[in-house]
C-alpha atoms as a PDB file:
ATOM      1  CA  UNK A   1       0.000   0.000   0.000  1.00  0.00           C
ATOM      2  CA  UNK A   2       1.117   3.254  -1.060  1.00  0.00           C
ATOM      3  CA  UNK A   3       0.988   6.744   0.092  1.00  0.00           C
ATOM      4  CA  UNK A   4      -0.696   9.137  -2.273  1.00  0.00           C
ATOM      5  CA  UNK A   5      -0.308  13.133  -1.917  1.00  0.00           C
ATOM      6  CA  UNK A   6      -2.964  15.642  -4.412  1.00  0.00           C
ATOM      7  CA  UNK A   7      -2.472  19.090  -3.867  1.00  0.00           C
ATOM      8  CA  UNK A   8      -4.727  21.354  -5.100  1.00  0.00           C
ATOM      9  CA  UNK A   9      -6.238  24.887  -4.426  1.00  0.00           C
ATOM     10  CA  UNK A  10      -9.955  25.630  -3.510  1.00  0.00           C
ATOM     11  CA  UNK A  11     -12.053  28.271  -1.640  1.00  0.00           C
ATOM     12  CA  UNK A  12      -8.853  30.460  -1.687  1.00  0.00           C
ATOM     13  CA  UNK A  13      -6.294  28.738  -0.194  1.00  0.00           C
ATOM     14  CA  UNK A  14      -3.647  25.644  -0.429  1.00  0.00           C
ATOM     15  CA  UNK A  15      -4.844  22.218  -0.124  1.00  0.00           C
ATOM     16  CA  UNK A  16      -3.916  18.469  -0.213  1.00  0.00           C
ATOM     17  CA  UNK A  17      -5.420  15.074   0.357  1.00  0.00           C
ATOM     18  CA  UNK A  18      -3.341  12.157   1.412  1.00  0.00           C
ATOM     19  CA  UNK A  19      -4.907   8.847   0.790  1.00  0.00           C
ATOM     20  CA  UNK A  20      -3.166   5.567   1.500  1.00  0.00           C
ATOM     21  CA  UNK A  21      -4.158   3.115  -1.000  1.00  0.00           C
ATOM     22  CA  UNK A  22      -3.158  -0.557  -3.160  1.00  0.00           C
ATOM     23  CA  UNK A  23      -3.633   1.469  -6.451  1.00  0.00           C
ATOM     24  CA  UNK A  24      -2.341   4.236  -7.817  1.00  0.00           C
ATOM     25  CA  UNK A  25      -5.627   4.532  -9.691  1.00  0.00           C
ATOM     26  CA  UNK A  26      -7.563   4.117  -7.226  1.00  0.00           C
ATOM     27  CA  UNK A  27      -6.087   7.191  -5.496  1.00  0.00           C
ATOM     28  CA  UNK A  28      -6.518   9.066  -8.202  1.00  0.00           C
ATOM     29  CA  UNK A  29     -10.408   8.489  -8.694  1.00  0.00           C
ATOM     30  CA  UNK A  30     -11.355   9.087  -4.943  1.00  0.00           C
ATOM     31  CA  UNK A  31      -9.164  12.278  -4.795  1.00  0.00           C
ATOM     32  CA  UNK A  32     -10.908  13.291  -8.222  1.00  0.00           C
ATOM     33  CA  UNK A  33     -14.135  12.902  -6.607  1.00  0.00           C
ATOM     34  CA  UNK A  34     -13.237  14.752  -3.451  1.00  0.00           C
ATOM     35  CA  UNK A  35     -11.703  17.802  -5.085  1.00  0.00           C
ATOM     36  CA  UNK A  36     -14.987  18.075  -7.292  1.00  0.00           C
ATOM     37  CA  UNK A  37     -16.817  18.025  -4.336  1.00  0.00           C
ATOM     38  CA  UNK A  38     -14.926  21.175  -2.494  1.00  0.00           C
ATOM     39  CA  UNK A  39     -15.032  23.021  -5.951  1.00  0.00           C
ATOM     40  CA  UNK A  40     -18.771  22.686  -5.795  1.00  0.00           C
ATOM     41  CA  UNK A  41     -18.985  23.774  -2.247  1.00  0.00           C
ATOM     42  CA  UNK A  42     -16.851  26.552  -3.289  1.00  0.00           C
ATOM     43  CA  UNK A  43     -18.901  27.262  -6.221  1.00  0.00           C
ATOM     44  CA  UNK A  44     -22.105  27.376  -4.557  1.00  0.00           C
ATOM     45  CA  UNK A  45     -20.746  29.464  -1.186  1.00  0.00           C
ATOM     46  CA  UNK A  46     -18.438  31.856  -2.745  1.00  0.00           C
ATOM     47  CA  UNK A  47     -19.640  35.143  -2.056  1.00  0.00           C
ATOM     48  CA  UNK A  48     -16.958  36.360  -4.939  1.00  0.00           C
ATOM     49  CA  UNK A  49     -19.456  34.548  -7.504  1.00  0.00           C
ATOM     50  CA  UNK A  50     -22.988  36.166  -8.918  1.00  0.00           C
ATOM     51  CA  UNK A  51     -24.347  32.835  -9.545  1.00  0.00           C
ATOM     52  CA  UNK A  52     -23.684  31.666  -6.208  1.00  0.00           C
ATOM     53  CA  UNK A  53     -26.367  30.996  -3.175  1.00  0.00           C
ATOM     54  CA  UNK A  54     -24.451  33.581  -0.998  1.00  0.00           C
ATOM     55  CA  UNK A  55     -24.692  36.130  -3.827  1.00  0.00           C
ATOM     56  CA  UNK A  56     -28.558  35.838  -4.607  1.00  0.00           C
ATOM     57  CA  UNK A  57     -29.365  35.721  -0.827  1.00  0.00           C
ATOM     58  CA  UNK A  58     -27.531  38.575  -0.348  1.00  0.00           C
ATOM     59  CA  UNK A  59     -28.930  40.492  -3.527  1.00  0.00           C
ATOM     60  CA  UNK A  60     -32.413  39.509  -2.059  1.00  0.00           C
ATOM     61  CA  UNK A  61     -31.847  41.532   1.326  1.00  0.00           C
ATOM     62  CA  UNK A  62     -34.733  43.739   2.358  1.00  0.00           C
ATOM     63  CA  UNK A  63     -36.726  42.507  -1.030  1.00  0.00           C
ATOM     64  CA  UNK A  64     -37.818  39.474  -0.446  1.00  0.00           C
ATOM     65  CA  UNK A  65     -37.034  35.358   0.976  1.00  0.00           C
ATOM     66  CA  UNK A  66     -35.046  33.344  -1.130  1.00  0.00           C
ATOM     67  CA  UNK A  67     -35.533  29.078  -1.455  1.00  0.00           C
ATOM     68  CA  UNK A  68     -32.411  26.880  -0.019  1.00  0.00           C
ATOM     69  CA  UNK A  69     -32.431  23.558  -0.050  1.00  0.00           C
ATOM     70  CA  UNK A  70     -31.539  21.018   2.762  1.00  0.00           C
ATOM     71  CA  UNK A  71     -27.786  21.453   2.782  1.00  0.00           C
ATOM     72  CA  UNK A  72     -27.580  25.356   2.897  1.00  0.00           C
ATOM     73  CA  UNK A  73     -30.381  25.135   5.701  1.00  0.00           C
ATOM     74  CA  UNK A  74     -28.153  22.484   7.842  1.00  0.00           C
ATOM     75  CA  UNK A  75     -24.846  25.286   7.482  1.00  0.00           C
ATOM     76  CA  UNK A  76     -27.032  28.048   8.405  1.00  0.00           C
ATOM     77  CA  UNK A  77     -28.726  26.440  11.628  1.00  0.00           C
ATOM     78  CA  UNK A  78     -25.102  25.669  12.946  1.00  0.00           C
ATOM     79  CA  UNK A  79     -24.249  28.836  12.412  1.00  0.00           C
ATOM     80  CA  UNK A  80     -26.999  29.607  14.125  1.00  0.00           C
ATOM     81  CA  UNK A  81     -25.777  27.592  17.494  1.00  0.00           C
ATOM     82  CA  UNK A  82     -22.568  29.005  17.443  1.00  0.00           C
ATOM     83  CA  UNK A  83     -24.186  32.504  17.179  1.00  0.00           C
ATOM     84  CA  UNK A  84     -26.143  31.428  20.488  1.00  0.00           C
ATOM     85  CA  UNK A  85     -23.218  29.231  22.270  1.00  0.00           C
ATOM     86  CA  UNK A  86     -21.087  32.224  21.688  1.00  0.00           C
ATOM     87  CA  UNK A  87     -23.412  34.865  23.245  1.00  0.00           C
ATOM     88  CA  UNK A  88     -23.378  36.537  19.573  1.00  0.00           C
ATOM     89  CA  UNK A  89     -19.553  36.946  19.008  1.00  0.00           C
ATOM     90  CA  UNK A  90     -19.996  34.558  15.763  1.00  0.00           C
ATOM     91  CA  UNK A  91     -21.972  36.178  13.411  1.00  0.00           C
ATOM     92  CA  UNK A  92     -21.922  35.240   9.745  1.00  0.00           C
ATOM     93  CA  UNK A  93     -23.809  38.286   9.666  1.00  0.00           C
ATOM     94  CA  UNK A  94     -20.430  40.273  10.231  1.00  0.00           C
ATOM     95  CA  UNK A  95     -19.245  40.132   6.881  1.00  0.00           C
ATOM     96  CA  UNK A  96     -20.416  43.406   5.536  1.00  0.00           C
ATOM     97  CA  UNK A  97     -17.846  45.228   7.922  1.00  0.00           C
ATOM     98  CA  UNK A  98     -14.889  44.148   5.568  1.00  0.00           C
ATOM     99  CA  UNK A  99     -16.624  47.364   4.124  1.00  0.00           C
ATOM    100  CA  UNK A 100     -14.753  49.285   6.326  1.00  0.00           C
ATOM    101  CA  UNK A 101     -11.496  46.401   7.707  1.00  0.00           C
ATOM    102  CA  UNK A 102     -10.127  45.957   4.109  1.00  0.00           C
ATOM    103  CA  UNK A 103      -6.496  45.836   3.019  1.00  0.00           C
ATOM    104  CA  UNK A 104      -7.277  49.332   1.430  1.00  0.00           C
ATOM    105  CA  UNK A 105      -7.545  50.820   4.904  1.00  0.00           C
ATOM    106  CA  UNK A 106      -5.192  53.482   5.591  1.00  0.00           C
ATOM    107  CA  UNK A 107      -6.780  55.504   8.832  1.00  0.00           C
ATOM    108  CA  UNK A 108      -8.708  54.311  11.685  1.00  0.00           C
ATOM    109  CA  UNK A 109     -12.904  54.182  10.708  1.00  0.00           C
ATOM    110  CA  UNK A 110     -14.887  57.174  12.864  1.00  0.00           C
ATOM    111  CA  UNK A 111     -17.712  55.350  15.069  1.00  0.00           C
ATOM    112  CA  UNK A 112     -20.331  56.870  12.803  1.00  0.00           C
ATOM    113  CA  UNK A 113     -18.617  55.559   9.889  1.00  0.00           C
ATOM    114  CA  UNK A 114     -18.543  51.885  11.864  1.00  0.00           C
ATOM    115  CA  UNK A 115     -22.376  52.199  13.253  1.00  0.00           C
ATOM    116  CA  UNK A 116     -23.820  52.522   9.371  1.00  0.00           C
ATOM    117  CA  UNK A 117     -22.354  49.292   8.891  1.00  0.00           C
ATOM    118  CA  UNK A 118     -23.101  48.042  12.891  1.00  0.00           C
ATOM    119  CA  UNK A 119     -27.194  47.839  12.371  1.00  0.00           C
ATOM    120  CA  UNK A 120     -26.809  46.118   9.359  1.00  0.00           C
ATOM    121  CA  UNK A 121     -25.249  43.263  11.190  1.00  0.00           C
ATOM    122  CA  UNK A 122     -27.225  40.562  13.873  1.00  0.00           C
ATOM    123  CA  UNK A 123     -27.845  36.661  13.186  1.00  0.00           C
ATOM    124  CA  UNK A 124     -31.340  37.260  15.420  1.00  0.00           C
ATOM    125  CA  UNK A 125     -32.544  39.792  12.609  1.00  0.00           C
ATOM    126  CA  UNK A 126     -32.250  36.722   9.958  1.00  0.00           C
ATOM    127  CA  UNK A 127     -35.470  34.627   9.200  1.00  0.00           C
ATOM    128  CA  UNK A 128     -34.920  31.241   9.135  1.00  0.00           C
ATOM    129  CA  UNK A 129     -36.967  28.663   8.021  1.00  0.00           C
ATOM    130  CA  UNK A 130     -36.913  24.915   6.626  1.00  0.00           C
ATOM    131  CA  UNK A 131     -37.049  26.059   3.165  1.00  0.00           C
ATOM    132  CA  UNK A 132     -35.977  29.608   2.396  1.00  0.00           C
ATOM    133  CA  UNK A 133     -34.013  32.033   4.828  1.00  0.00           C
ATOM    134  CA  UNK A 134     -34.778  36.191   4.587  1.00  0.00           C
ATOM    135  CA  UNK A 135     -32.368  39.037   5.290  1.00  0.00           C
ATOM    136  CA  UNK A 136     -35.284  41.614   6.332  1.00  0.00           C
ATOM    137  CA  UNK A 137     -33.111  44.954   6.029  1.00  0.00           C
ATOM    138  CA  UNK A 138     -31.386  46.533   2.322  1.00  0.00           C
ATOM    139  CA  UNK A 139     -27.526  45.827   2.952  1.00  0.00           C
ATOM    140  CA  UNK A 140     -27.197  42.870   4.920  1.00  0.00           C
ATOM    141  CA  UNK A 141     -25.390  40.128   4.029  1.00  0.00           C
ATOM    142  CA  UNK A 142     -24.272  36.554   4.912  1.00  0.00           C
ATOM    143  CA  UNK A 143     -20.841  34.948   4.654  1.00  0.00           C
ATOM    144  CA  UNK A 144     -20.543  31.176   4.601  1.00  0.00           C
ATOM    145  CA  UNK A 145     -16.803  31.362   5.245  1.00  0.00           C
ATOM    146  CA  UNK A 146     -16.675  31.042   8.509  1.00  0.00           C
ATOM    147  CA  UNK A 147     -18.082  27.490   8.551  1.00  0.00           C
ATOM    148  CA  UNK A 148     -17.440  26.197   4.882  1.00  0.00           C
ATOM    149  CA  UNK A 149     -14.135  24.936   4.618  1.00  0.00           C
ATOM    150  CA  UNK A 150     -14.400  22.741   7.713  1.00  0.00           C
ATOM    151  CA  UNK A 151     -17.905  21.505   6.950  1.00  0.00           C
ATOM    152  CA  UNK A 152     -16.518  20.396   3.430  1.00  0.00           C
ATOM    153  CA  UNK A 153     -13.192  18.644   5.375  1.00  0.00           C
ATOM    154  CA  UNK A 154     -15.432  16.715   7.283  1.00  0.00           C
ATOM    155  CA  UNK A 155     -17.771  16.147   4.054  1.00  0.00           C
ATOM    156  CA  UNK A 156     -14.794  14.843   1.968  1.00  0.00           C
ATOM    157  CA  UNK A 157     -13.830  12.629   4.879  1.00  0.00           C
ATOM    158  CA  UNK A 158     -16.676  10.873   5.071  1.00  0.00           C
ATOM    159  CA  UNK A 159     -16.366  10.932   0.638  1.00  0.00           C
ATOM    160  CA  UNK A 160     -12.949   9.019   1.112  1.00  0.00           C
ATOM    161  CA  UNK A 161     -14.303   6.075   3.988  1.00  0.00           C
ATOM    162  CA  UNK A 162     -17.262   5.156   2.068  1.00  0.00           C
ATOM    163  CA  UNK A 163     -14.564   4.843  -0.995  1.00  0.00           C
ATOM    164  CA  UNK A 164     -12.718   2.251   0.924  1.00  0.00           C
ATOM    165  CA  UNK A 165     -10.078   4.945   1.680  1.00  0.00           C
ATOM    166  CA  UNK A 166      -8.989   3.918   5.743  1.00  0.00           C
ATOM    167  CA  UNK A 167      -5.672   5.775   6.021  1.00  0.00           C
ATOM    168  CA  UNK A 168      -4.925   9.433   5.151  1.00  0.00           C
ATOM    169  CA  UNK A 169      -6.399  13.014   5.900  1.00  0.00           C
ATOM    170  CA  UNK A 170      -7.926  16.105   4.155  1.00  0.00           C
ATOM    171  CA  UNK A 171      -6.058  19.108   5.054  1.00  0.00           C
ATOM    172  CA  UNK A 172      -8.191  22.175   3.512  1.00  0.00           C
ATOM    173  CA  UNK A 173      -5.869  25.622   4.258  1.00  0.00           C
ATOM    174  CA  UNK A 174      -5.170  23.833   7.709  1.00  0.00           C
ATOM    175  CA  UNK A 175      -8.144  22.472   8.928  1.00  0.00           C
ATOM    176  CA  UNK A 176      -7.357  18.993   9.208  1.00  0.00           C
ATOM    177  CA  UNK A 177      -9.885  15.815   9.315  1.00  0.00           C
ATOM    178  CA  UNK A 178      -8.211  12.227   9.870  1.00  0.00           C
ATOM    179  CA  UNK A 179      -9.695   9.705   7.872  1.00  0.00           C
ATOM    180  CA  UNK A 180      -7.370   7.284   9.365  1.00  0.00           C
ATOM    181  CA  UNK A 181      -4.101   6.597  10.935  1.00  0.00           C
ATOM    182  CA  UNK A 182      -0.969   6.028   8.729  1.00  0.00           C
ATOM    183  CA  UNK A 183      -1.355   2.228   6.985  1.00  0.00           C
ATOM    184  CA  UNK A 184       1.333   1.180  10.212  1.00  0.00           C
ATOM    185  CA  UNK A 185      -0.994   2.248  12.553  1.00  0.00           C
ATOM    186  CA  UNK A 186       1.108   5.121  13.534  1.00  0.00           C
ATOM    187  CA  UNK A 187      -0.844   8.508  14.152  1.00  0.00           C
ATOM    188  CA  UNK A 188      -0.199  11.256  12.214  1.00  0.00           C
ATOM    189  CA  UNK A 189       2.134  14.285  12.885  1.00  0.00           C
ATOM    190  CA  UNK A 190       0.086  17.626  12.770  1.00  0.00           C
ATOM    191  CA  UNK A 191       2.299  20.564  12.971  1.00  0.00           C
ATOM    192  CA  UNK A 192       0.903  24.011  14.568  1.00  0.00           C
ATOM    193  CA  UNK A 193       2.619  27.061  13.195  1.00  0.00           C
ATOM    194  CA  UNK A 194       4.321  29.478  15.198  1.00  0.00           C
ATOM    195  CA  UNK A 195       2.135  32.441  15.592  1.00  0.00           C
ATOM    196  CA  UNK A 196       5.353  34.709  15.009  1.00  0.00           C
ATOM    197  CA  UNK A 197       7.645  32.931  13.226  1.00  0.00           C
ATOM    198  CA  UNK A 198       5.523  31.478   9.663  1.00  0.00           C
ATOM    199  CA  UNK A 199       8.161  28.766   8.894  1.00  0.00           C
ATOM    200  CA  UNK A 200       8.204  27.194  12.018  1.00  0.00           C
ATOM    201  CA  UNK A 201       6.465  24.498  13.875  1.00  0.00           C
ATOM    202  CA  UNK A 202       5.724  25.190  17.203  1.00  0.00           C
ATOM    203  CA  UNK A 203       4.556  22.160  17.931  1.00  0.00           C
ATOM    204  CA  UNK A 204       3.128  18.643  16.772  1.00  0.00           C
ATOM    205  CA  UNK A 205      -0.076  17.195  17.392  1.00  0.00           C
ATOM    206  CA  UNK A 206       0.011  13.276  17.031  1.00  0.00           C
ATOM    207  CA  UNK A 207      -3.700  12.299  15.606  1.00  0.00           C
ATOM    208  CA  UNK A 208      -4.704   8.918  14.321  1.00  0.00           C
ATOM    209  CA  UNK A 209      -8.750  10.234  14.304  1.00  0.00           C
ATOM    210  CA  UNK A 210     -10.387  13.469  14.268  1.00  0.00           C
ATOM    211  CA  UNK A 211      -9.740  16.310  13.129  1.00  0.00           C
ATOM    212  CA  UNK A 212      -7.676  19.653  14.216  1.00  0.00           C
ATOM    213  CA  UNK A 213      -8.198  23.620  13.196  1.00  0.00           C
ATOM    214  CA  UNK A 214      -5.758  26.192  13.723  1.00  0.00           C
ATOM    215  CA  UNK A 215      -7.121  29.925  14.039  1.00  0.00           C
ATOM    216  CA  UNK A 216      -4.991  33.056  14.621  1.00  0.00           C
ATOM    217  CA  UNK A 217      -4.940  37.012  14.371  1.00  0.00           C
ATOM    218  CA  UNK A 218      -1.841  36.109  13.366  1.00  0.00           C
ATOM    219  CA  UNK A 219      -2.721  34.938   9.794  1.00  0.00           C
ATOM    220  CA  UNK A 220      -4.324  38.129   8.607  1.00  0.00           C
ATOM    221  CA  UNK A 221      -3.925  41.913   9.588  1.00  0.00           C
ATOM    222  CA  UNK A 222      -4.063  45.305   8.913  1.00  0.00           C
ATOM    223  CA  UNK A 223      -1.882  47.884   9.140  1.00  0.00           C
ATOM    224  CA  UNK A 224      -2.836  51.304  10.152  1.00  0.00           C
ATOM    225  CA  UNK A 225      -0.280  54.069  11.307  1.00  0.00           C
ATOM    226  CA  UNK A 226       2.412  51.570  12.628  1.00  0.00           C
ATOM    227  CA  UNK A 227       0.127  48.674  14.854  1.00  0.00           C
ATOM    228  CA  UNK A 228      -1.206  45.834  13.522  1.00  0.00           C
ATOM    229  CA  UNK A 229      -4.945  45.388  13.561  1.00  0.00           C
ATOM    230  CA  UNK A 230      -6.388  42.017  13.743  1.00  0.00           C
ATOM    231  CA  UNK A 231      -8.684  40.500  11.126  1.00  0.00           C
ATOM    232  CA  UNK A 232     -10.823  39.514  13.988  1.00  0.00           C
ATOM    233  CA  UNK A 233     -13.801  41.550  14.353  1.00  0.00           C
ATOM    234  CA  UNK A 234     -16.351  42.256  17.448  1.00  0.00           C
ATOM    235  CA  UNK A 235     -19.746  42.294  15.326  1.00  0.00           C
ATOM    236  CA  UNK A 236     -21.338  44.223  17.853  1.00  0.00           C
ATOM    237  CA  UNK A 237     -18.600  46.717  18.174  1.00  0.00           C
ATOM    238  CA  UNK A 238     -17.029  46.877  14.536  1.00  0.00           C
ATOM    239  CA  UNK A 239     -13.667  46.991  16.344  1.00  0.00           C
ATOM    240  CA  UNK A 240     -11.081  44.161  15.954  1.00  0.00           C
ATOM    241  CA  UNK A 241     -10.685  41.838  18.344  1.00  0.00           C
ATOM    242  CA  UNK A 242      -7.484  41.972  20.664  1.00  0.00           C
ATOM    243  CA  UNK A 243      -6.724  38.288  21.194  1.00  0.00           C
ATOM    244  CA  UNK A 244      -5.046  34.993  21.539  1.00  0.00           C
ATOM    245  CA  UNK A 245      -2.365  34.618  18.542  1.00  0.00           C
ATOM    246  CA  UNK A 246      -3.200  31.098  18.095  1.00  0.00           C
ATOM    247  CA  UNK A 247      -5.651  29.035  18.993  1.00  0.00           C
ATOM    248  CA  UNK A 248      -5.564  25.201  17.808  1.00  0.00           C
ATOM    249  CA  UNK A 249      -8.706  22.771  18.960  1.00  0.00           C
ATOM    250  CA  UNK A 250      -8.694  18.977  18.633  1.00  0.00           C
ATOM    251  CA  UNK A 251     -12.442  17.196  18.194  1.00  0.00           C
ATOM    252  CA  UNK A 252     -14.321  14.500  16.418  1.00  0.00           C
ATOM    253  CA  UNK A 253     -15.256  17.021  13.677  1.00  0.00           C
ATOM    254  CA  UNK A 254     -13.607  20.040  11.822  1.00  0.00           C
ATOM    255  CA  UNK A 255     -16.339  22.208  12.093  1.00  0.00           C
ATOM    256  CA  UNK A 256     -17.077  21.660  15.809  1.00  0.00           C
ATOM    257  CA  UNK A 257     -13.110  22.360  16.108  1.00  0.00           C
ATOM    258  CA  UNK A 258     -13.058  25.734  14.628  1.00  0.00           C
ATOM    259  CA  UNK A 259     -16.025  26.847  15.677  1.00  0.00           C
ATOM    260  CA  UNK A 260     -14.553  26.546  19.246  1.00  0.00           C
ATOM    261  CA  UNK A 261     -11.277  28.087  18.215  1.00  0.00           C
ATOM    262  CA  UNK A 262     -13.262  30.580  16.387  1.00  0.00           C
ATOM    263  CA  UNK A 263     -15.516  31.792  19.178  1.00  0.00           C
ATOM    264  CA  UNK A 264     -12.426  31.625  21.780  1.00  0.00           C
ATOM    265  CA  UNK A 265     -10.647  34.167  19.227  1.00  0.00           C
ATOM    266  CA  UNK A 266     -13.791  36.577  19.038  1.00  0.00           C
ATOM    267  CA  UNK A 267     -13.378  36.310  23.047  1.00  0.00           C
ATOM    268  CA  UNK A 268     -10.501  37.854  23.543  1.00  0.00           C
ATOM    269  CA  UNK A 269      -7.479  36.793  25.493  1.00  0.00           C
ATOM    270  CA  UNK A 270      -8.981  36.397  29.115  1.00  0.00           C
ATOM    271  CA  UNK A 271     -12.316  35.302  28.065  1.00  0.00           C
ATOM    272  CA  UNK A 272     -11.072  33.412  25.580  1.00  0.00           C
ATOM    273  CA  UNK A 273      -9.384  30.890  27.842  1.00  0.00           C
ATOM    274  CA  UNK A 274     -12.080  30.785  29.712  1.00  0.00           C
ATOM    275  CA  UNK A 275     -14.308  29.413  26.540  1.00  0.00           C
ATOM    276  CA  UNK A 276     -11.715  27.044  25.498  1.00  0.00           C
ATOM    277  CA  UNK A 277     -11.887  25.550  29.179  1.00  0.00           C
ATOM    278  CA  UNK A 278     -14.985  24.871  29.505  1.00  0.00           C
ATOM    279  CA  UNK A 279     -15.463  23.131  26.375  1.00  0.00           C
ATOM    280  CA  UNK A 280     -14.950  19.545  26.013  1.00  0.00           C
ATOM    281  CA  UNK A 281     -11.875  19.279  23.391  1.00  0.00           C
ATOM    282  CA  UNK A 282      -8.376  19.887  23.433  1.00  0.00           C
ATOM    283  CA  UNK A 283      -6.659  22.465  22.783  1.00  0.00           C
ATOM    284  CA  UNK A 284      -3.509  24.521  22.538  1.00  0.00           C
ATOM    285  CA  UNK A 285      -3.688  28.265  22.894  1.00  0.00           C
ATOM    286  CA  UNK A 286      -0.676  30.849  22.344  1.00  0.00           C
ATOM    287  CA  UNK A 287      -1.298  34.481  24.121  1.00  0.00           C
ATOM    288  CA  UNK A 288       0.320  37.701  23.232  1.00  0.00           C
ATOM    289  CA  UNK A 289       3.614  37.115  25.631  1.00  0.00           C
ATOM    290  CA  UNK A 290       4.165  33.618  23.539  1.00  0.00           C
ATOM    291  CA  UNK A 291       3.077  31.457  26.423  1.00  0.00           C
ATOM    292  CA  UNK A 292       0.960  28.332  25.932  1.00  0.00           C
ATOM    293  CA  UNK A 293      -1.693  27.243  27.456  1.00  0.00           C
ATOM    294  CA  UNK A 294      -4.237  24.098  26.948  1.00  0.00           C
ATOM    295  CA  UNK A 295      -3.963  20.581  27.552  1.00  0.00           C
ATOM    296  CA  UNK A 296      -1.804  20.075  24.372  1.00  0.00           C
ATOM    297  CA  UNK A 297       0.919  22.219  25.706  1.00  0.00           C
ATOM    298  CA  UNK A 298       2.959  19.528  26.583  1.00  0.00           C
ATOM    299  CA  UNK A 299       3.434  18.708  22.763  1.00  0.00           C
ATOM    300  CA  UNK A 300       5.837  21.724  22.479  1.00  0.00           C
ATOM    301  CA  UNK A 301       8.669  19.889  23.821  1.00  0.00           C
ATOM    302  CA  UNK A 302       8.395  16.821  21.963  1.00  0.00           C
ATOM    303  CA  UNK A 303       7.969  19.050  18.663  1.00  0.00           C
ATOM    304  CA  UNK A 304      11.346  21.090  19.557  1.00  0.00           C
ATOM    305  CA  UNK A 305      12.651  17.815  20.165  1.00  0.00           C
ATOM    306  CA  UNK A 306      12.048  16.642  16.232  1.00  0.00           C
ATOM    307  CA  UNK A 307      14.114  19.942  15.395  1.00  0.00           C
END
């Protein structure tokens, strides 16, 4: 049995399958079928494309209700518990500030210019129902990015078992879901990237099941007269979030994963740890002054061991 590596690019970022299998061909058809399957997600959820479901819900605010079918309903209620579990901090209702947090930024918003955009935002304003969902005011908008990519790891997981596929893992921009151990039995090494240093590991998760999502205000910033401004943003404020760096989360299922390291994130630092503990997953979180905290902490050392 061989190992099998496909890299390929979808929903804006890097990814790759690894698939253990007796055939090359074999590979090569299940990895076909799972890359066609996060290009449709991608497809259908972009909010870059007019023929998507994001775009003609969104076109549709304040006019009228537009028809989803089972799928889009199932994303949008989970959405909908992590806009409850996390007290309204994740909001894929938020979207519509990048507005005013773009790369094009140059000088801090004024709160007038922020509260425009502020109203417009608020998961509880959205009408939900089995069949069609409703954005009730001109301007609103939804953005499926925030539980996508890790719904479709855990999608294309499931894709690769029922193809007879037992060892390997999807790894979609870094949100990793194990569809089995390597073909010794041996787990898998899962390196976290160090929130300061991009080309280093800071440490490595062993996994033979699962899955594991790495979230950061790290990854993406803006710039505005000298300080760094997270990507991160407080949807009832419009202000970004001052946070954790890093926050990695270990559980049965990529979405419930960064969800959790998601809403710890949108906490802040103190609160933040606070979420993370009382959840029921492991984790590893890294605050400003580089110190770790989590039950996976102790991972560090074996990782700077490997070096």
């Amino acid at each position: 049995m061989e190992l099998y590596e496909f890299p390929f690019h979808a929903m804006g970022c890097p990814c790759e399958l690894r698939f253990y299998a007796d055939k090359k061909q074999t590979a090569e058809r299940v990895a076909e079928q799972c890359i066609a399957e996060a290009r449709r997600f991608e497809y259908k959820y972009s909010r870059y494309l007019e023929d998507s479901v994001t775009t003609h819900i969104n076109h549709s605010a304040g006019l009228r209700p537009i028809q989803i079918d089972q799928e889009t309903h199932a994303i949008l209620h989970y959405a909908q518990v992590c806009y409850e579990q996390s007290n309204g901090l994740f909001d894929i209702t938020s979207g519509v500030l990048r507005k005013v947090w773009n790369q094009d930024r140059r000088s801090l918003p004024v709160d007038s210019e922020l509260q425009s955009l502020v109203e417009l935002v608020g998961w509880h304003k959205v009408e939900l129902n089995d069949d069609t969902v409703y954005l009730p005011a001109l301007g609103m908008e939804l953005d499926f990015g925030g539980v996508v990519k890790e719904y479709v790891a855990d999608t294309l997981t499931v894709m690769a078992r029922s193809s007879a596929i037992e060892h390997g893992f999807v790894n979609l921009g870094g949100d990793i879901s194990i569809i089995g151990p390597q073909v010794n039995g041996e787990p898998w090494s899962i390196g976290i990237v160090h929130p300061t240093e991009p080309d280093t590991a800071i440490a490595a998760i062993a996994l033979s099941s699962g899955a594991i999502t790495t979230s950061g205000g790290y990854e993406r910033y803006f710039d505005i007269d000298n300080r760094h401004y997270s990507h991160l943003i407080n949807p009832k404020t419009g202000w970004p979030v001052e946070s954790l760096l890093s926050v990695s989360v270990v559980a049965d299922k990529a979405i419930v994963a960064g969800s959790i390291s998601s809403i710890a994130l949108l906490n802040g630092e103190v609160d933040g740890l606070a979420w993370l503990a009382s959840c029921d997953s492991a984790y590893l979180a890294i605050d400003c002054a580089l110190v770790c905290h989590g039950d996976l902490v102790n991972t560090i050392e074996k990782s700077n061991a490997l070096k």
